[in-house]
N, C-alpha and C. Protein backbone atom coordinates (compact mmCIF):
# COMPACT_ATOMS: atom_id res chain seq x y z
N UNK A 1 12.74 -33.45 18.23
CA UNK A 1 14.02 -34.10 18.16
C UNK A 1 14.55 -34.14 16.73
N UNK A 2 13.82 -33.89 15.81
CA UNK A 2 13.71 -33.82 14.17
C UNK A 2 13.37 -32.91 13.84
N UNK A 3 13.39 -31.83 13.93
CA UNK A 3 12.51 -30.35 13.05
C UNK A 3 12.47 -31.10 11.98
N UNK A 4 13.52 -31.23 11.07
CA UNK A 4 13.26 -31.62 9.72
C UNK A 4 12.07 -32.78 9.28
N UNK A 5 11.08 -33.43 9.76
CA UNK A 5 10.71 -34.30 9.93
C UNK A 5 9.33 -33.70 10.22
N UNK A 6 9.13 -32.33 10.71
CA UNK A 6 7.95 -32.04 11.00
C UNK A 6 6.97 -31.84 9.58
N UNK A 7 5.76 -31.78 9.64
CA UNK A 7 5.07 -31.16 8.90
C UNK A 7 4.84 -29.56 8.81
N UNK A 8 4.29 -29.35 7.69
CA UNK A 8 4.17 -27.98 7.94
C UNK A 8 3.56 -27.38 8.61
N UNK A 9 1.89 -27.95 8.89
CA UNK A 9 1.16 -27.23 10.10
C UNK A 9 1.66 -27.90 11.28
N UNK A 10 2.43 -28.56 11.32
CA UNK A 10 2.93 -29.19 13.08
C UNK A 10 3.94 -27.52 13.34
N UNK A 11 5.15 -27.37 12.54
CA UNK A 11 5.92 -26.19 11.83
C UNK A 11 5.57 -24.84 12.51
N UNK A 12 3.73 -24.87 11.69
CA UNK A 12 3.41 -23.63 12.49
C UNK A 12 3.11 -23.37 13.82
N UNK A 13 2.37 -24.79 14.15
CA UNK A 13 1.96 -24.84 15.28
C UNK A 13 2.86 -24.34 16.46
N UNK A 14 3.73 -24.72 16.38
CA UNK A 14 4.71 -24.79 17.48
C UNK A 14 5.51 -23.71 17.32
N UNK A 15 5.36 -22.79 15.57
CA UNK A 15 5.94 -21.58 15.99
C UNK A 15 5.56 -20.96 16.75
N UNK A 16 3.66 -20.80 16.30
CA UNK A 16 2.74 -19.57 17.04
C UNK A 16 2.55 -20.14 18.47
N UNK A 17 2.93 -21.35 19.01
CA UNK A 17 2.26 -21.15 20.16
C UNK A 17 3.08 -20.46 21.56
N UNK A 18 2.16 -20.08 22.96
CA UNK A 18 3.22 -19.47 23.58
C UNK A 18 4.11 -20.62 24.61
N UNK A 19 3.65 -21.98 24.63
CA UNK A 19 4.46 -23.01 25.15
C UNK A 19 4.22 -24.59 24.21
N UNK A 20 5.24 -25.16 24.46
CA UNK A 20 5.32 -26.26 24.32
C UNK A 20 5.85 -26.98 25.21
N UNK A 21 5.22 -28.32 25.03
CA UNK A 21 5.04 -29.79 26.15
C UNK A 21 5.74 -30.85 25.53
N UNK A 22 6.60 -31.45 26.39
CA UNK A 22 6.71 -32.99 25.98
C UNK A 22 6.11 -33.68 26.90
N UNK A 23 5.70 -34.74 26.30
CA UNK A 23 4.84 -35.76 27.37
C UNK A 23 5.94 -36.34 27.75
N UNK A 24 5.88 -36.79 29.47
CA UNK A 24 7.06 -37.41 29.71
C UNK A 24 6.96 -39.06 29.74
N UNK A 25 5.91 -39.26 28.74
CA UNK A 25 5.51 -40.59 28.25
C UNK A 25 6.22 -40.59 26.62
N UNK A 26 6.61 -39.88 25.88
CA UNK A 26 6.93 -39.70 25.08
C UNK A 26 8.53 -39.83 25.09
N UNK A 27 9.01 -39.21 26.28
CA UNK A 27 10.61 -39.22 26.44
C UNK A 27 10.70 -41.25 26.97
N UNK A 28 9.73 -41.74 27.58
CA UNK A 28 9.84 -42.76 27.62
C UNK A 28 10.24 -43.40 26.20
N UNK A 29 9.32 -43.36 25.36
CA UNK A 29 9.16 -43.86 24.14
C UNK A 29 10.12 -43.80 23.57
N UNK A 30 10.59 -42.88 23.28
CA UNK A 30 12.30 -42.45 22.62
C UNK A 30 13.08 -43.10 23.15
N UNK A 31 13.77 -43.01 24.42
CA UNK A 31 14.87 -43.92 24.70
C UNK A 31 14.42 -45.08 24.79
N UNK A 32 13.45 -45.89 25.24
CA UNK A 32 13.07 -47.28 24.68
C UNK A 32 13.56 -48.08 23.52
N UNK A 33 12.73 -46.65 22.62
CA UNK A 33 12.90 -47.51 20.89
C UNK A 33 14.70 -47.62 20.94
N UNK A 34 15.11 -46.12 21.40
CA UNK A 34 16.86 -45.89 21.25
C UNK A 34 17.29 -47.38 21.82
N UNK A 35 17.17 -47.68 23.03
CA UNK A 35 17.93 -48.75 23.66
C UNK A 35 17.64 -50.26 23.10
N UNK A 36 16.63 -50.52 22.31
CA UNK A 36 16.19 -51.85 22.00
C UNK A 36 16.57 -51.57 20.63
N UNK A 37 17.30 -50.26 19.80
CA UNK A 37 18.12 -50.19 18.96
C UNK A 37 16.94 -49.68 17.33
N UNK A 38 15.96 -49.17 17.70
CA UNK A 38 15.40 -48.78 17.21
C UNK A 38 15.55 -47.42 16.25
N UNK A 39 16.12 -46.86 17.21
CA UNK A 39 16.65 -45.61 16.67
C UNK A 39 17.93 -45.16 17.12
N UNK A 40 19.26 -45.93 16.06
CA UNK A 40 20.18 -45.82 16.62
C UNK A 40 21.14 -44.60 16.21
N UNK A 41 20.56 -43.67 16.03
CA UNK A 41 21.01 -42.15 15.38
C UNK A 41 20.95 -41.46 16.41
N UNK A 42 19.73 -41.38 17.64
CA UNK A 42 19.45 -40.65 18.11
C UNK A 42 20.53 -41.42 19.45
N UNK A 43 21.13 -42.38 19.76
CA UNK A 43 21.86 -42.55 20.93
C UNK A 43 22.58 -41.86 21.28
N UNK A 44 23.78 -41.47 20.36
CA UNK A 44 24.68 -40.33 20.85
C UNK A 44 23.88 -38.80 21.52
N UNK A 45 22.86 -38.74 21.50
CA UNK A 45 22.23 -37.52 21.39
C UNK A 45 21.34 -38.03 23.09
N UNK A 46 20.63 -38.64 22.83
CA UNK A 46 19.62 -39.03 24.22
C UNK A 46 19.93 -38.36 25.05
N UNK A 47 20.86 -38.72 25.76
CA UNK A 47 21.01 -37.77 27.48
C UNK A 47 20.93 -36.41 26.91
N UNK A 48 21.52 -35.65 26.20
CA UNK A 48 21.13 -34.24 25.99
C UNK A 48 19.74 -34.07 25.61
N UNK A 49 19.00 -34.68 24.71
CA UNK A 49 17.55 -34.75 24.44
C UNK A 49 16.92 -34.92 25.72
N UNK A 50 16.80 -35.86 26.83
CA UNK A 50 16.35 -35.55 27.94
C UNK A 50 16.45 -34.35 28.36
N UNK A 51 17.32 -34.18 28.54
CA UNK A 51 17.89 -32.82 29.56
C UNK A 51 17.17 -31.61 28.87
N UNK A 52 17.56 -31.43 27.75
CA UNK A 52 16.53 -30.77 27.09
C UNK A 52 15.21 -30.31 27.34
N UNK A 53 14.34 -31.57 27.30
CA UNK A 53 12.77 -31.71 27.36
C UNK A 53 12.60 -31.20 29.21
N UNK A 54 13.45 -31.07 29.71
CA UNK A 54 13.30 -31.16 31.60
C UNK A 54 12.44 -29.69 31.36
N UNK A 55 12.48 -28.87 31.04
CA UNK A 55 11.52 -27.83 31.05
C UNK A 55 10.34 -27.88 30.22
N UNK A 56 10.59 -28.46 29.39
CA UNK A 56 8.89 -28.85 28.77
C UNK A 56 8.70 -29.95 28.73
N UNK A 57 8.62 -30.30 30.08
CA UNK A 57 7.48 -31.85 30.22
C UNK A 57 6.52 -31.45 30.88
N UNK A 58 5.13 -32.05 30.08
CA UNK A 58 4.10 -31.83 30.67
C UNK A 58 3.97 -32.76 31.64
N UNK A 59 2.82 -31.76 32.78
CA UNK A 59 3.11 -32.74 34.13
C UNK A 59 2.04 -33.81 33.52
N UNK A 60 2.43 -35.28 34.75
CA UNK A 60 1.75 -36.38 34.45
C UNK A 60 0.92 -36.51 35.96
N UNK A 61 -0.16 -36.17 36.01
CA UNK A 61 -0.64 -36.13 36.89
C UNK A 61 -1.82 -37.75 36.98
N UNK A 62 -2.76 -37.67 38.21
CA UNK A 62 -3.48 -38.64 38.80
C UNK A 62 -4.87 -37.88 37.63
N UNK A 63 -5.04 -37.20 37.53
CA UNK A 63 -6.40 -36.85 36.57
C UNK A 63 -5.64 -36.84 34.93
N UNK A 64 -4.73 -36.84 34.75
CA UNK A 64 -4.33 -37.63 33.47
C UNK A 64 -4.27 -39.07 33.16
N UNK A 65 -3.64 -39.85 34.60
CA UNK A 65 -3.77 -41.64 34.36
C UNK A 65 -5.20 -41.54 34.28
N UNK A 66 -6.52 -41.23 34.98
CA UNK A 66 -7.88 -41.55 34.82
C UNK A 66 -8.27 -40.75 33.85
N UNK A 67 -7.72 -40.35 33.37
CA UNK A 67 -8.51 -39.35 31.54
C UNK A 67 -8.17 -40.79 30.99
N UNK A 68 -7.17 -41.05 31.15
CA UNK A 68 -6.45 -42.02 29.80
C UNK A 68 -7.29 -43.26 29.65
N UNK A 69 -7.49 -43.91 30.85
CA UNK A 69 -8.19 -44.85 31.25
C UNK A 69 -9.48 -44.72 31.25
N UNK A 70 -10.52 -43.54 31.14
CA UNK A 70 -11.52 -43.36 30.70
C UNK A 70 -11.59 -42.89 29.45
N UNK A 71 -10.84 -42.85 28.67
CA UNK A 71 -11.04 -42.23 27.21
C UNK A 71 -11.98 -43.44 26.53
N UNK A 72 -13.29 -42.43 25.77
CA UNK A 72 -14.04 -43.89 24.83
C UNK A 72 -13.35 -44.00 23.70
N UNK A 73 -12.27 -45.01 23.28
CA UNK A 73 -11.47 -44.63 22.51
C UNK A 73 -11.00 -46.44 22.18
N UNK A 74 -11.11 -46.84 21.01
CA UNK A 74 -10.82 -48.25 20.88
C UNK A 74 -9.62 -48.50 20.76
N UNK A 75 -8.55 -47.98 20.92
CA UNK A 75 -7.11 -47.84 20.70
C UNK A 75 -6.67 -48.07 22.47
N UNK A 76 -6.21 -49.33 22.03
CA UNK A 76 -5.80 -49.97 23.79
C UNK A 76 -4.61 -49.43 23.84
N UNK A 77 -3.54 -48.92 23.46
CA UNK A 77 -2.26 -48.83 23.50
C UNK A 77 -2.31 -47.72 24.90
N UNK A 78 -1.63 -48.20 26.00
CA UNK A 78 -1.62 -47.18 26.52
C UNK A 78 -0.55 -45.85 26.59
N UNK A 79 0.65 -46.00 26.44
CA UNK A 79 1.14 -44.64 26.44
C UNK A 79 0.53 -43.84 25.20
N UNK A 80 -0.48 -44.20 23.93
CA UNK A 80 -0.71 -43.26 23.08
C UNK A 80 -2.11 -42.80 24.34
N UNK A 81 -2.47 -43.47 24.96
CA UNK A 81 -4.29 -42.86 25.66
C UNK A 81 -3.23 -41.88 26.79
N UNK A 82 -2.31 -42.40 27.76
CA UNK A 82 -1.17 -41.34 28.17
C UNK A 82 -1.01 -39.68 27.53
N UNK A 83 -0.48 -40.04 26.47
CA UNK A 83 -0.82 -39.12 25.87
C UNK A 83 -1.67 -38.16 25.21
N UNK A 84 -2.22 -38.47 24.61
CA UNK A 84 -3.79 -38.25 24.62
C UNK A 84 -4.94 -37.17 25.69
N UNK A 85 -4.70 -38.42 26.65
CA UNK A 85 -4.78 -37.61 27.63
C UNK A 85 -4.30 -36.44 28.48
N UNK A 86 -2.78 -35.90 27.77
CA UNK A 86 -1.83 -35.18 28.25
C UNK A 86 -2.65 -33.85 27.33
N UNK A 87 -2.63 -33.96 26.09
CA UNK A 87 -3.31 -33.15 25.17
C UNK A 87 -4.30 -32.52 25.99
N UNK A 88 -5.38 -33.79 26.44
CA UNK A 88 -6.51 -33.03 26.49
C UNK A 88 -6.52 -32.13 28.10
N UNK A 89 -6.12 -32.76 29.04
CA UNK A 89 -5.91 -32.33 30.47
C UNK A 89 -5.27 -30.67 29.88
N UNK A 90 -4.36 -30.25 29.34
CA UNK A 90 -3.36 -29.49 29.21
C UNK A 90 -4.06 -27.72 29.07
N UNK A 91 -4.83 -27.78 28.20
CA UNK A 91 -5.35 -28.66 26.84
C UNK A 91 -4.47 -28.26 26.03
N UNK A 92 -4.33 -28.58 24.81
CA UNK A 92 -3.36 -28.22 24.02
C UNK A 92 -3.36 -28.84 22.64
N UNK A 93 -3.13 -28.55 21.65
CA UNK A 93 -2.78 -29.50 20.21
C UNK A 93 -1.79 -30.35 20.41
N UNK A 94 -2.39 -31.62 20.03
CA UNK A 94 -1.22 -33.08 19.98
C UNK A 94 -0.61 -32.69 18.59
N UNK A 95 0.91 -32.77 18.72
CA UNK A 95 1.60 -32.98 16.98
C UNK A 95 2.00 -34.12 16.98
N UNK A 96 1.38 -34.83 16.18
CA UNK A 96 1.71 -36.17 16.10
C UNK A 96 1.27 -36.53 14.42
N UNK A 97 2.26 -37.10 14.34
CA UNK A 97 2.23 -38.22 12.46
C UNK A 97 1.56 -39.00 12.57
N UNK A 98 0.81 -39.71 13.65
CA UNK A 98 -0.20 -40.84 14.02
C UNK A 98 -1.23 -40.13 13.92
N UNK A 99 -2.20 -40.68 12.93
CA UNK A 99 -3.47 -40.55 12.52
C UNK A 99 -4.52 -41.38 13.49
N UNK A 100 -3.65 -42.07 14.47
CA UNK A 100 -4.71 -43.22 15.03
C UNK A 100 -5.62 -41.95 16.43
N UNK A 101 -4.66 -40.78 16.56
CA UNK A 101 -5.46 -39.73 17.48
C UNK A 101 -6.83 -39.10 16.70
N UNK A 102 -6.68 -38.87 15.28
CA UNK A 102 -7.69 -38.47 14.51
C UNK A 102 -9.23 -38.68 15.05
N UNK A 103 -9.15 -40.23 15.78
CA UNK A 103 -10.67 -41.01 16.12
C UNK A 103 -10.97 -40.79 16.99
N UNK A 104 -10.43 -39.63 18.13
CA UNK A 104 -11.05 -39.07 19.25
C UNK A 104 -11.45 -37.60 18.86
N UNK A 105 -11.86 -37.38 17.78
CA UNK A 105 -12.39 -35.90 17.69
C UNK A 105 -13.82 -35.96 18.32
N UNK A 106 -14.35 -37.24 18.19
CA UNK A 106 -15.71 -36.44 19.19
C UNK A 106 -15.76 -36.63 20.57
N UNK A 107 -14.10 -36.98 21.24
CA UNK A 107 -14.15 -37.37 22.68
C UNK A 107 -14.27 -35.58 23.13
N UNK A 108 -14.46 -35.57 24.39
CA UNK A 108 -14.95 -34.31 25.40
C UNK A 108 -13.98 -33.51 25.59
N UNK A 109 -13.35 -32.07 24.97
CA UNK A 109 -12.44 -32.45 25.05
C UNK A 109 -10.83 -32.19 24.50
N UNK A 110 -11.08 -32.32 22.72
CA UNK A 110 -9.95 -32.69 22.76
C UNK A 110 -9.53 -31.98 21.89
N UNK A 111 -8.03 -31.35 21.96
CA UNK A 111 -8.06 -30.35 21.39
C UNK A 111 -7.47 -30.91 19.80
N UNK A 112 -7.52 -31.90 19.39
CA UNK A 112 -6.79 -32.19 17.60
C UNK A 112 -5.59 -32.28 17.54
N UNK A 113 -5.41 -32.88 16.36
CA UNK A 113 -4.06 -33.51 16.36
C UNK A 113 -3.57 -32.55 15.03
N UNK A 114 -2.06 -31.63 14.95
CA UNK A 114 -1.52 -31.46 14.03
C UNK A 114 -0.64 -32.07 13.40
N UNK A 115 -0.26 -32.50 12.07
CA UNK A 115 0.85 -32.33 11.73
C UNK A 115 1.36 -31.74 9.99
């Protein structure tokens, strides 16, 4: 929703790869923060940013809610274990600026976090 904002290996990542995913826990997250006024730049924009992501949302399946919920992972938040779990089901590299994914490198699993 920011290129400018990415890092550089997030940058590459997503040049070289042959798909990219949005978690559709993530499109949650965005218009949330947008509507409780969090991010009020991105309002004018939202409905097209959805519409957007409609081809790369990763599916949210019944063996992703129980990844998430079984992750050994001390980080209760659940749409980040949501996600997380989207990564690893997929499998795929998480790009994320949150370092708090960093602490599942020795879960089963998982493919790392760029950014």
């Amino acid at each position: 929703m920011a290129p400018s904002r990415l890092g550089e290996a997030a940058e590459a990542a997503i040049a070289a790869a042959d798909s990219v995913f949005v978690s559709p826990i993530s499109v949650y997250e965005v218009t949330r923060k947008a509507r409780l006024g969090g991010w009020p730049e991105i309002i004018p924009r939202l409905d097209e940013l959805v519409a957007e992501t409609e081809t790369l949302t990763a599916p949210f399946t019944r063996n992703t809610a129980a990844r998430a919920a079984q992750l050994d992972w001390r980080h209760r938040d659940p749409f980040d274990r949501f996600i997380a779990a989207t990564a690893i089901e997929l499998p795929c590299p998480l790009v994320s600026k949150d370092t708090e994914f960093d602490s599942l490198s020795g879960e089963s699993g998982w493919p790392g976090r760029v950014w």
